[in-house]
PDB file of N, CA and C in Angstrom:
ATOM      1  N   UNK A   1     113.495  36.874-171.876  1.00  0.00           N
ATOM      2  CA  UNK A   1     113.560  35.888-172.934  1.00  0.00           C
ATOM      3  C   UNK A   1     114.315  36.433-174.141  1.00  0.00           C
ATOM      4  N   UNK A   2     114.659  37.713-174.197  1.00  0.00           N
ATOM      5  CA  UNK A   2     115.108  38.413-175.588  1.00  0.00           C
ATOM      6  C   UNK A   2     116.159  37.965-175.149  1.00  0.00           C
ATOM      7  N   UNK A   3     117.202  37.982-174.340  1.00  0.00           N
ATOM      8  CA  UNK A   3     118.906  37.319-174.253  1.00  0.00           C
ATOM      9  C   UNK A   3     118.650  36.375-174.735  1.00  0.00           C
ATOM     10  N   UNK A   4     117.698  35.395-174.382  1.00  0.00           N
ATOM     11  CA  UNK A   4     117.742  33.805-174.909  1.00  0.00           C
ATOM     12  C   UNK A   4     117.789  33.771-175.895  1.00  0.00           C
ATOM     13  N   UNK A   5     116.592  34.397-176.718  1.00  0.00           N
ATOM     14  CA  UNK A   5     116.784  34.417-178.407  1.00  0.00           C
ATOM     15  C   UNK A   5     118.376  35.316-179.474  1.00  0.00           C
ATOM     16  N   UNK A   6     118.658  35.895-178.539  1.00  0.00           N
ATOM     17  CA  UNK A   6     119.789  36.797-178.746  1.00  0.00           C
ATOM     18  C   UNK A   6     120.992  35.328-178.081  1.00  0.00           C
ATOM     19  N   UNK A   7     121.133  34.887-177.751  1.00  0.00           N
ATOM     20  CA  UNK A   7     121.782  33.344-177.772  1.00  0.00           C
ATOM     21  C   UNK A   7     121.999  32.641-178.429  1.00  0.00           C
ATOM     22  N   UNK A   8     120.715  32.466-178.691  1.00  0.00           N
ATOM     23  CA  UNK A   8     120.375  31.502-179.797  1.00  0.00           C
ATOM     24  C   UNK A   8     120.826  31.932-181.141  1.00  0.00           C
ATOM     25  N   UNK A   9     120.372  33.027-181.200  1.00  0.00           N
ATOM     26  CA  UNK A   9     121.104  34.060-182.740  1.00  0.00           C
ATOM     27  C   UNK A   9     122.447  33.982-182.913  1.00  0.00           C
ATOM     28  N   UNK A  10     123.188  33.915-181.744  1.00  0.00           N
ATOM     29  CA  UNK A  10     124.497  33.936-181.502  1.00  0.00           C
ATOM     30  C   UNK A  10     124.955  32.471-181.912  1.00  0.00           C
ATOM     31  N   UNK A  11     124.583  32.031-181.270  1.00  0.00           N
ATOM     32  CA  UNK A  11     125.010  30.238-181.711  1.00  0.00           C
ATOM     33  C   UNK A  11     124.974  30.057-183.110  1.00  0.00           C
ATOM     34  N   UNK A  12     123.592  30.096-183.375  1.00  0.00           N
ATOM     35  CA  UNK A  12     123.206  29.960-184.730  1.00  0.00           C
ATOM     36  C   UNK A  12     124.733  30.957-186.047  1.00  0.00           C
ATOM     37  N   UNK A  13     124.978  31.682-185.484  1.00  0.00           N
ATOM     38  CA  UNK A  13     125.806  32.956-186.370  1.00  0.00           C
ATOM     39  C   UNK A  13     127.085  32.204-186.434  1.00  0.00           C
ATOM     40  N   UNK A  14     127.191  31.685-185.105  1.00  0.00           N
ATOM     41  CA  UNK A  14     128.981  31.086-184.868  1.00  0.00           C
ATOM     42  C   UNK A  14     128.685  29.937-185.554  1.00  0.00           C
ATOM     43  N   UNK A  15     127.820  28.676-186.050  1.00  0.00           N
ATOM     44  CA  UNK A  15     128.077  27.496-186.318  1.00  0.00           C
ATOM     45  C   UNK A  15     127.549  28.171-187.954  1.00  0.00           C
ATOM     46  N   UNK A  16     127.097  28.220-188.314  1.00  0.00           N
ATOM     47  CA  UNK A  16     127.555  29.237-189.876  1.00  0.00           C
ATOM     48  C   UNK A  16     128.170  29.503-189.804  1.00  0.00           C
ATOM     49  N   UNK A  17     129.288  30.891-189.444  1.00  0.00           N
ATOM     50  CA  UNK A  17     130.227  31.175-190.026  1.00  0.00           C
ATOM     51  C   UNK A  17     131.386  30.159-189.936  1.00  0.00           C
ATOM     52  N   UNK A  18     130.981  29.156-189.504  1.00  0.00           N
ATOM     53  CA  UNK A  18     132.100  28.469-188.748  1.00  0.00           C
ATOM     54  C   UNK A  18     132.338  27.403-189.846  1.00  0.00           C
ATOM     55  N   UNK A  19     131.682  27.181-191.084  1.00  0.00           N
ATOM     56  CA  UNK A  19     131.359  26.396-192.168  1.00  0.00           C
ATOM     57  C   UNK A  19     132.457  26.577-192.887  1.00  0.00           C
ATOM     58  N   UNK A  20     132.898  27.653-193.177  1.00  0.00           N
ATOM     59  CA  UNK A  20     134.272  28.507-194.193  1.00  0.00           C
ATOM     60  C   UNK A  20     135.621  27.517-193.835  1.00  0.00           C
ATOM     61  N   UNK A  21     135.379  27.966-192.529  1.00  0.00           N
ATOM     62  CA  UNK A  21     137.074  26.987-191.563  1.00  0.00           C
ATOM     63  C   UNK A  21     137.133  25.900-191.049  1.00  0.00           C
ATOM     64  N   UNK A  22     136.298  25.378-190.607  1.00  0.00           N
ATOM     65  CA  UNK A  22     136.341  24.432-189.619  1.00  0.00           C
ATOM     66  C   UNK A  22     136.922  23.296-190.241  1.00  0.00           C
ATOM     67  N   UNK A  23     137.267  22.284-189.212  1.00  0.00           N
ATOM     68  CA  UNK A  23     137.537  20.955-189.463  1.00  0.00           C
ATOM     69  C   UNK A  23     136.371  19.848-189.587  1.00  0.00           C
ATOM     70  N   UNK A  24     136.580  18.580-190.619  1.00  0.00           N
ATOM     71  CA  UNK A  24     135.261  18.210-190.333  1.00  0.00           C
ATOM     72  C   UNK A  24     134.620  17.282-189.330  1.00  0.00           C
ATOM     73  N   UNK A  25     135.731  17.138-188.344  1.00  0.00           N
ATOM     74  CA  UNK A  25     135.979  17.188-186.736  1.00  0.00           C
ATOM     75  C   UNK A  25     135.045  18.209-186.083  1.00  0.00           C
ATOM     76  N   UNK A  26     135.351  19.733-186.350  1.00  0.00           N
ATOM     77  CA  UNK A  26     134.587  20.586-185.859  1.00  0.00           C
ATOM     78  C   UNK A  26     133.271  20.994-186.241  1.00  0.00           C
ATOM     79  N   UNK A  27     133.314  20.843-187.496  1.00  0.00           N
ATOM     80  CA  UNK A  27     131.463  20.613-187.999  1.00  0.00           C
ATOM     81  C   UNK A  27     130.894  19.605-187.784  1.00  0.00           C
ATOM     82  N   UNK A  28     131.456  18.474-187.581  1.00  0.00           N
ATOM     83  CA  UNK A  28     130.384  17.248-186.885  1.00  0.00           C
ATOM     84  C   UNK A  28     129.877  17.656-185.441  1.00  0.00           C
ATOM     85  N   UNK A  29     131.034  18.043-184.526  1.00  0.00           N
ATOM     86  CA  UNK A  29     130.800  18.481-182.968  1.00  0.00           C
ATOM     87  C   UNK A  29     129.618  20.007-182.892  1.00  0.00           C
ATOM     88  N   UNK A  30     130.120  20.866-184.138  1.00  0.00           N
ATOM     89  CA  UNK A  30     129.088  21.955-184.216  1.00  0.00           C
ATOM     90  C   UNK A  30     127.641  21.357-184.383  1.00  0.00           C
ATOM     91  N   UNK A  31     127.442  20.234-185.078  1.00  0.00           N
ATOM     92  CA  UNK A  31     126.159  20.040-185.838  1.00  0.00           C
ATOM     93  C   UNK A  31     125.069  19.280-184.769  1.00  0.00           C
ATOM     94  N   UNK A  32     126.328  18.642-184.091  1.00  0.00           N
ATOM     95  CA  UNK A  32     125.665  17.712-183.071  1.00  0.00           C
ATOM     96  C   UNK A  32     125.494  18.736-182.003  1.00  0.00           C
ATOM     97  N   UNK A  33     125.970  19.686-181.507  1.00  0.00           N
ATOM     98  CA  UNK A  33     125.913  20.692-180.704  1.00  0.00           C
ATOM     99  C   UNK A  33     124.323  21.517-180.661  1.00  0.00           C
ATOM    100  N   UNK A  34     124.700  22.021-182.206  1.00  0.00           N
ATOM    101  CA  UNK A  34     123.374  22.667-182.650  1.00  0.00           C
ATOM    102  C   UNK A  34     121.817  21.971-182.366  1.00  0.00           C
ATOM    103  N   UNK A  35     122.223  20.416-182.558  1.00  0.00           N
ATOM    104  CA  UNK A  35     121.185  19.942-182.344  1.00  0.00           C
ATOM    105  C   UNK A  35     120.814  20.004-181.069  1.00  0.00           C
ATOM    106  N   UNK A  36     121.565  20.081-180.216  1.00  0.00           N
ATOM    107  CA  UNK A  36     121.509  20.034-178.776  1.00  0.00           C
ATOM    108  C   UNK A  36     120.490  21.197-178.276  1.00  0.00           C
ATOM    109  N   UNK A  37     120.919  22.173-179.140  1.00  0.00           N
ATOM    110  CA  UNK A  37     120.721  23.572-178.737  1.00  0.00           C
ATOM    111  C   UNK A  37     118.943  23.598-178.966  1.00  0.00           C
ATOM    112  N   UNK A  38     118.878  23.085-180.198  1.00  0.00           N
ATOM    113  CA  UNK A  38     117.350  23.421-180.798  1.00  0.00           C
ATOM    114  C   UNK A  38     116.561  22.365-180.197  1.00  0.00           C
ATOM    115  N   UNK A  39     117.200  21.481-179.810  1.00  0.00           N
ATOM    116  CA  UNK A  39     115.861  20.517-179.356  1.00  0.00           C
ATOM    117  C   UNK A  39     115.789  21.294-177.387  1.00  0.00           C
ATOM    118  N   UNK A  40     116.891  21.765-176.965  1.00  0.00           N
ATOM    119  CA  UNK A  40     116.294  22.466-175.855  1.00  0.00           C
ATOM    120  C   UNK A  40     115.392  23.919-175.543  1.00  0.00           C
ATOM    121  N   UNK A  41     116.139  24.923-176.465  1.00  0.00           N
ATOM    122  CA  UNK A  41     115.127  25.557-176.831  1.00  0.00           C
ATOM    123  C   UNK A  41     113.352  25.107-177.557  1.00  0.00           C
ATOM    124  N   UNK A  42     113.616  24.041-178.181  1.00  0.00           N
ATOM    125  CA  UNK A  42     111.943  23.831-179.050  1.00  0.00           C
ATOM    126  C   UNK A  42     111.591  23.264-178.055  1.00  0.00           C
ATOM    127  N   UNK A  43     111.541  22.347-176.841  1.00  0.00           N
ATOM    128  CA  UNK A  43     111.298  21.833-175.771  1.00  0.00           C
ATOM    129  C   UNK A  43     110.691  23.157-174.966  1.00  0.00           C
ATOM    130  N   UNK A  44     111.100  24.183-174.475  1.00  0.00           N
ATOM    131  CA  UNK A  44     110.995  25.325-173.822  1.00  0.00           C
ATOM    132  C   UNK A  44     109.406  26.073-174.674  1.00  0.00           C
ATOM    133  N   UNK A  45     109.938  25.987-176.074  1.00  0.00           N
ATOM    134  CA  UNK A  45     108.741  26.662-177.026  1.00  0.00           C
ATOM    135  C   UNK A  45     107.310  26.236-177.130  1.00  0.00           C
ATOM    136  N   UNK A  46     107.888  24.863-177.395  1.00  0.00           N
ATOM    137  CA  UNK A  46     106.096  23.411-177.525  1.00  0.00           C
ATOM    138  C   UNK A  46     105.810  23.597-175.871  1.00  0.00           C
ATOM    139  N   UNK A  47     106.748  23.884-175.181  1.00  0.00           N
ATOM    140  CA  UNK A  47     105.586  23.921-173.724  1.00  0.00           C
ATOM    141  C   UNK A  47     104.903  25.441-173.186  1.00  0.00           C
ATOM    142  N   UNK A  48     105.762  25.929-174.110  1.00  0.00           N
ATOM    143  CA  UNK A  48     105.683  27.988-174.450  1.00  0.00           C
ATOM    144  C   UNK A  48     105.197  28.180-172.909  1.00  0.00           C
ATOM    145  N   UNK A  49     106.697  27.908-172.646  1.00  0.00           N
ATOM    146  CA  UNK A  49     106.936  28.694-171.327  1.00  0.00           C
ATOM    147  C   UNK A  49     108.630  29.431-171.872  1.00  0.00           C
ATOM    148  N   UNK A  50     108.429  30.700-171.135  1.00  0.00           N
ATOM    149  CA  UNK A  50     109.227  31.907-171.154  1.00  0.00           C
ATOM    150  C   UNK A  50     110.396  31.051-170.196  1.00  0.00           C
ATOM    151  N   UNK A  51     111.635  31.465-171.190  1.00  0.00           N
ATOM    152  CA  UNK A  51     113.149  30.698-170.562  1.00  0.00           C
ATOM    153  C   UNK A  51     113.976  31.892-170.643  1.00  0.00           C
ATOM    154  N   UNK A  52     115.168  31.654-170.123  1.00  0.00           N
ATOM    155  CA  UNK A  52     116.266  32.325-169.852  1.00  0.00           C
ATOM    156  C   UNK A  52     117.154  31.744-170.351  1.00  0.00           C
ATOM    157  N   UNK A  53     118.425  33.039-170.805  1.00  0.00           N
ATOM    158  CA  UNK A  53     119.688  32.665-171.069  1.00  0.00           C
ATOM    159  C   UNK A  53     120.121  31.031-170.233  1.00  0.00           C
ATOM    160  N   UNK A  54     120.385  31.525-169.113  1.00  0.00           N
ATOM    161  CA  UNK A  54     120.829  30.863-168.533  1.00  0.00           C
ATOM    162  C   UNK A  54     119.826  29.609-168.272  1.00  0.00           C
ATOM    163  N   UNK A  55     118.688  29.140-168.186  1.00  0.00           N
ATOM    164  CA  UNK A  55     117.729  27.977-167.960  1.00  0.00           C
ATOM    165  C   UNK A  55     118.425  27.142-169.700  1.00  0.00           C
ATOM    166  N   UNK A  56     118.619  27.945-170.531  1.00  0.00           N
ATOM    167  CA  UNK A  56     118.897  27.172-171.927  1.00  0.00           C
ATOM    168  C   UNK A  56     120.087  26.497-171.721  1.00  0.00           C
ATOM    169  N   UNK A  57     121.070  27.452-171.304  1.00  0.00           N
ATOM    170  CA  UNK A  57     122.342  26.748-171.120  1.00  0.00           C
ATOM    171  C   UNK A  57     122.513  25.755-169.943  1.00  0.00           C
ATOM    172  N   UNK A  58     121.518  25.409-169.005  1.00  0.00           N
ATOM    173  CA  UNK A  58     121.334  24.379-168.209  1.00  0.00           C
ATOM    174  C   UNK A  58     120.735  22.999-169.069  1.00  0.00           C
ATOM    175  N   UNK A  59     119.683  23.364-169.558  1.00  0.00           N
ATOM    176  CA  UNK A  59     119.279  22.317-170.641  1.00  0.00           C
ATOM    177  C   UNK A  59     119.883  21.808-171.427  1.00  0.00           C
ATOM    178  N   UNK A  60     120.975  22.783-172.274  1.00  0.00           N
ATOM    179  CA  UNK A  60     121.744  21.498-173.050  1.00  0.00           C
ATOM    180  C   UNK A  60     122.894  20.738-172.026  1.00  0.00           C
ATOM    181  N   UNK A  61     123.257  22.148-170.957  1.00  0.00           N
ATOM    182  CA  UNK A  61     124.210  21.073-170.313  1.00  0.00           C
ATOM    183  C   UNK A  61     123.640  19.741-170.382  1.00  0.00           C
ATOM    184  N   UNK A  62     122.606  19.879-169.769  1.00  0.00           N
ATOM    185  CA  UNK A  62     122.156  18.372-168.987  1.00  0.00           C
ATOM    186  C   UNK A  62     121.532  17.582-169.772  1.00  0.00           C
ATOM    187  N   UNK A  63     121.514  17.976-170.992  1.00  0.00           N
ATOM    188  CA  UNK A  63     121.148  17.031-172.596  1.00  0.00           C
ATOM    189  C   UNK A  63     122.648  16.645-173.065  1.00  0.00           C
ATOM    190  N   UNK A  64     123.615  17.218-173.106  1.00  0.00           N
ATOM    191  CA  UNK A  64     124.654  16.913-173.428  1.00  0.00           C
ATOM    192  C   UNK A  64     125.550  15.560-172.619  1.00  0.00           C
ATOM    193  N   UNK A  65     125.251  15.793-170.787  1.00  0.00           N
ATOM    194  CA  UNK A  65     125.276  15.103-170.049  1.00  0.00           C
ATOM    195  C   UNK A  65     124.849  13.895-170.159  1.00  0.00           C
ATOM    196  N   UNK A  66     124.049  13.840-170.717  1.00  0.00           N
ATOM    197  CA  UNK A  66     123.159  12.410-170.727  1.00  0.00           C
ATOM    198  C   UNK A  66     123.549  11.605-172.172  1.00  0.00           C
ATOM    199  N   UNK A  67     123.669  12.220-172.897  1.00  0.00           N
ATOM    200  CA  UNK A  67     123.647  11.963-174.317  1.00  0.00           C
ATOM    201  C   UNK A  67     125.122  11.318-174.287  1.00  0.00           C
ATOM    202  N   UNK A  68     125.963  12.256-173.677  1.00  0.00           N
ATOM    203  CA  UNK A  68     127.217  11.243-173.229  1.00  0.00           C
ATOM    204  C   UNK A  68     127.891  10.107-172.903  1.00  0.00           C
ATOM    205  N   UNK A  69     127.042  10.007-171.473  1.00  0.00           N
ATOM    206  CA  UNK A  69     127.288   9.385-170.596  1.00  0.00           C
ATOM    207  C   UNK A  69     126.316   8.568-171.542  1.00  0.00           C
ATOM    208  N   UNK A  70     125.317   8.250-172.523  1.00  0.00           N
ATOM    209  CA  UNK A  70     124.999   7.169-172.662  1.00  0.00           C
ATOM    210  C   UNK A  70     125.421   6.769-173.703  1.00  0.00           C
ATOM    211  N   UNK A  71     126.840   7.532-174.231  1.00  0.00           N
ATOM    212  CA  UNK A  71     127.857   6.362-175.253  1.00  0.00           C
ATOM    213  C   UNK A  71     127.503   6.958-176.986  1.00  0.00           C
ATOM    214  N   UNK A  72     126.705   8.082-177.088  1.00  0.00           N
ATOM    215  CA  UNK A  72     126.510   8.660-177.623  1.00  0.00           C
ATOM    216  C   UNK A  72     127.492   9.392-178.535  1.00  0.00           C
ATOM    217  N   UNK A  73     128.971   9.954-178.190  1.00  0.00           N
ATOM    218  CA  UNK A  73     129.754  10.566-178.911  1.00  0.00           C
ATOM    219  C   UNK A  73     130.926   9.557-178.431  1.00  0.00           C
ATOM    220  N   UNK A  74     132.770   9.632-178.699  1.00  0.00           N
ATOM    221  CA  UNK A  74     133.522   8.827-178.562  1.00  0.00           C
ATOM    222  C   UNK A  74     134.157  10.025-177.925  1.00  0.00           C
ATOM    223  N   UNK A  75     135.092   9.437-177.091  1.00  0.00           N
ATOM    224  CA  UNK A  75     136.061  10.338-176.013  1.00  0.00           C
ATOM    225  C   UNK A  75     136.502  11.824-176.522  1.00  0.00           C
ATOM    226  N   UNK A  76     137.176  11.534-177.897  1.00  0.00           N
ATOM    227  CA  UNK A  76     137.283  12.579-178.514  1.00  0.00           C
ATOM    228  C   UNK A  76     136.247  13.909-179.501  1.00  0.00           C
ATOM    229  N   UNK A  77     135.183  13.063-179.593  1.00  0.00           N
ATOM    230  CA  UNK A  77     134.164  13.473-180.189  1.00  0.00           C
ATOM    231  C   UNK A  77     133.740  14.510-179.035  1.00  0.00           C
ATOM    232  N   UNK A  78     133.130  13.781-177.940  1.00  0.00           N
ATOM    233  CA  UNK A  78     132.897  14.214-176.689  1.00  0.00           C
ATOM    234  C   UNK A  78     133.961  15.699-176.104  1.00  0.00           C
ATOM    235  N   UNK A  79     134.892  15.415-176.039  1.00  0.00           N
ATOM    236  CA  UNK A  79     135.807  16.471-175.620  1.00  0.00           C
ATOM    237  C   UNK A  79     135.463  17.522-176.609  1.00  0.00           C
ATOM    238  N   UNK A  80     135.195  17.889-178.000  1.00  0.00           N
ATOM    239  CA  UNK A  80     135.370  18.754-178.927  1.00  0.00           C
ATOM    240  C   UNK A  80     133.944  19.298-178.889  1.00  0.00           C
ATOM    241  N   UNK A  81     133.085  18.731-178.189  1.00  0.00           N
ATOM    242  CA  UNK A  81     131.793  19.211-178.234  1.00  0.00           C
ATOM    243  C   UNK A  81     131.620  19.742-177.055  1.00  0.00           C
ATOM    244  N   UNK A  82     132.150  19.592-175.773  1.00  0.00           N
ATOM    245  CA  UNK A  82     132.346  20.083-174.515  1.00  0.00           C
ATOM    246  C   UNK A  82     133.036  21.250-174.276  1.00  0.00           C
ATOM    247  N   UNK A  83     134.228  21.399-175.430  1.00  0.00           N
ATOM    248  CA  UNK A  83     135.337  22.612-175.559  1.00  0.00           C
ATOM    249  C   UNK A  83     134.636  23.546-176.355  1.00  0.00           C
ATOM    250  N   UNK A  84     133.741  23.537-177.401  1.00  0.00           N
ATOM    251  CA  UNK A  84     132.828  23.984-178.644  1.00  0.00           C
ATOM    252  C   UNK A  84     131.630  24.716-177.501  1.00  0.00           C
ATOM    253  N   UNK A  85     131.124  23.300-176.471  1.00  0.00           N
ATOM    254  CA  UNK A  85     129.708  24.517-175.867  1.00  0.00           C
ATOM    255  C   UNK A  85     130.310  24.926-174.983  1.00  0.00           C
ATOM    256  N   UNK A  86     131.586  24.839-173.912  1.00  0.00           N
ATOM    257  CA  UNK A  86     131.979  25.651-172.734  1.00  0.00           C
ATOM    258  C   UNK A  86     131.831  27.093-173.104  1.00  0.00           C
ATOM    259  N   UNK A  87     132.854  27.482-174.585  1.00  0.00           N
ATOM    260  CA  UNK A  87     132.907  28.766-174.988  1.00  0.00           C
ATOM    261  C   UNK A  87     131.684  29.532-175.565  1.00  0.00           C
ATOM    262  N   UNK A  88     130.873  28.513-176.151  1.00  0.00           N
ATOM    263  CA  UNK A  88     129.609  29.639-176.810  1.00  0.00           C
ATOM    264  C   UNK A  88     129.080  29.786-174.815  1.00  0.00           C
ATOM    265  N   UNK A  89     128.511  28.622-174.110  1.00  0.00           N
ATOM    266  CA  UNK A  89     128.114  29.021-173.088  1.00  0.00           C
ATOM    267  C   UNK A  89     128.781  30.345-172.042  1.00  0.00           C
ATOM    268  N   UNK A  90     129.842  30.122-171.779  1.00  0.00           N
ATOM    269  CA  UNK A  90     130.702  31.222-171.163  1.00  0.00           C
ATOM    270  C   UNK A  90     130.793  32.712-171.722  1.00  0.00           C
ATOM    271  N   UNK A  91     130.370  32.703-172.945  1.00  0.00           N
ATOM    272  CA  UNK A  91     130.095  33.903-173.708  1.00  0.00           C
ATOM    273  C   UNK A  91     128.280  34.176-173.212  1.00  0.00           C
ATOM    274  N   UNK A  92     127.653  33.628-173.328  1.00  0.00           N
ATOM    275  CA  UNK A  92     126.303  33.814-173.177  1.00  0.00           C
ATOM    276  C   UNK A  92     126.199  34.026-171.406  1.00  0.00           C
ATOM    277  N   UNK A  93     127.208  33.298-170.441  1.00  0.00           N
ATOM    278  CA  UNK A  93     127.240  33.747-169.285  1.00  0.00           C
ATOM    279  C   UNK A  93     128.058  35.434-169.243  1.00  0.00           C
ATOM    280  N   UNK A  94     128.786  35.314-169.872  1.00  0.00           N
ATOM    281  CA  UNK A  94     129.364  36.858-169.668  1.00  0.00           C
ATOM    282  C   UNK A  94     128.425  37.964-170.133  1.00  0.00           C
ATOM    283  N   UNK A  95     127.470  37.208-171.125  1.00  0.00           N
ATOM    284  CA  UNK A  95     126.488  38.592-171.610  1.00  0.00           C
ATOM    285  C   UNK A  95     125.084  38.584-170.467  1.00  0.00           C
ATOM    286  N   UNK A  96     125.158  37.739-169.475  1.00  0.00           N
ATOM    287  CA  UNK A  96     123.952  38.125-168.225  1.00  0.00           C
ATOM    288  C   UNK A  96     124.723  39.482-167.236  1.00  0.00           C
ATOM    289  N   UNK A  97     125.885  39.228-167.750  1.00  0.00           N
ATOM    290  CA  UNK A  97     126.318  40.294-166.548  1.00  0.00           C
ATOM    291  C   UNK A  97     126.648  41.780-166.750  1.00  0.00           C
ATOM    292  N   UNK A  98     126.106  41.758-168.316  1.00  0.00           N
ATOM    293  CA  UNK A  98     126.191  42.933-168.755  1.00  0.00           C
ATOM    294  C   UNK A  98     125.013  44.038-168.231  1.00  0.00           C
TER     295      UNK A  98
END
């Protein structure tokens, strides 16, 4: 569970620092992202069962998935939030294999 929270730290670090530069294109997709993030992790917490890197990054996939597909963000909105979690996720997959 310490990667997970070490994830989460990570996310949390990138959508702060990310406040300085971003577009406000990219802080809407960060914010809505973030939310993604904390309501799957606090989901995991209120049932305080022990998660994994990787079980988190399944959860928002499949929160993101849904949230989509039900008309939730606009094509482009959608794409910038998909390009935004591929990379934090793919980073959090490269750190299981460490």
């Amino acid at each position: 569970m310490q990667q997970a929270q070490d994830f989460i730290r990570h996310c949390a670090d990138f959508f702060d620092n990310a406040v300085v530069s971003a577009s406000d294109d990219e802080l809407f997709a960060q914010g809505y992202l973030r939310g993604h993030l904390d309501l799957a992790a606090g989901r995991f917490l209120v049932e305080e069962q022990p998660f994994t890197e990787q079980q988190l990054i399944e959860a928002v996939d499949q929160s993101l998935t849904l949230a989509i597909a039900g008309g939730e963000l606009n094509d482009a909105d959608a794409a910038l939030v998909r390009q935004i979690w591929s990379a934090l996720a793919a980073e959090g997959k490269t750190s299981l294999l460490v």
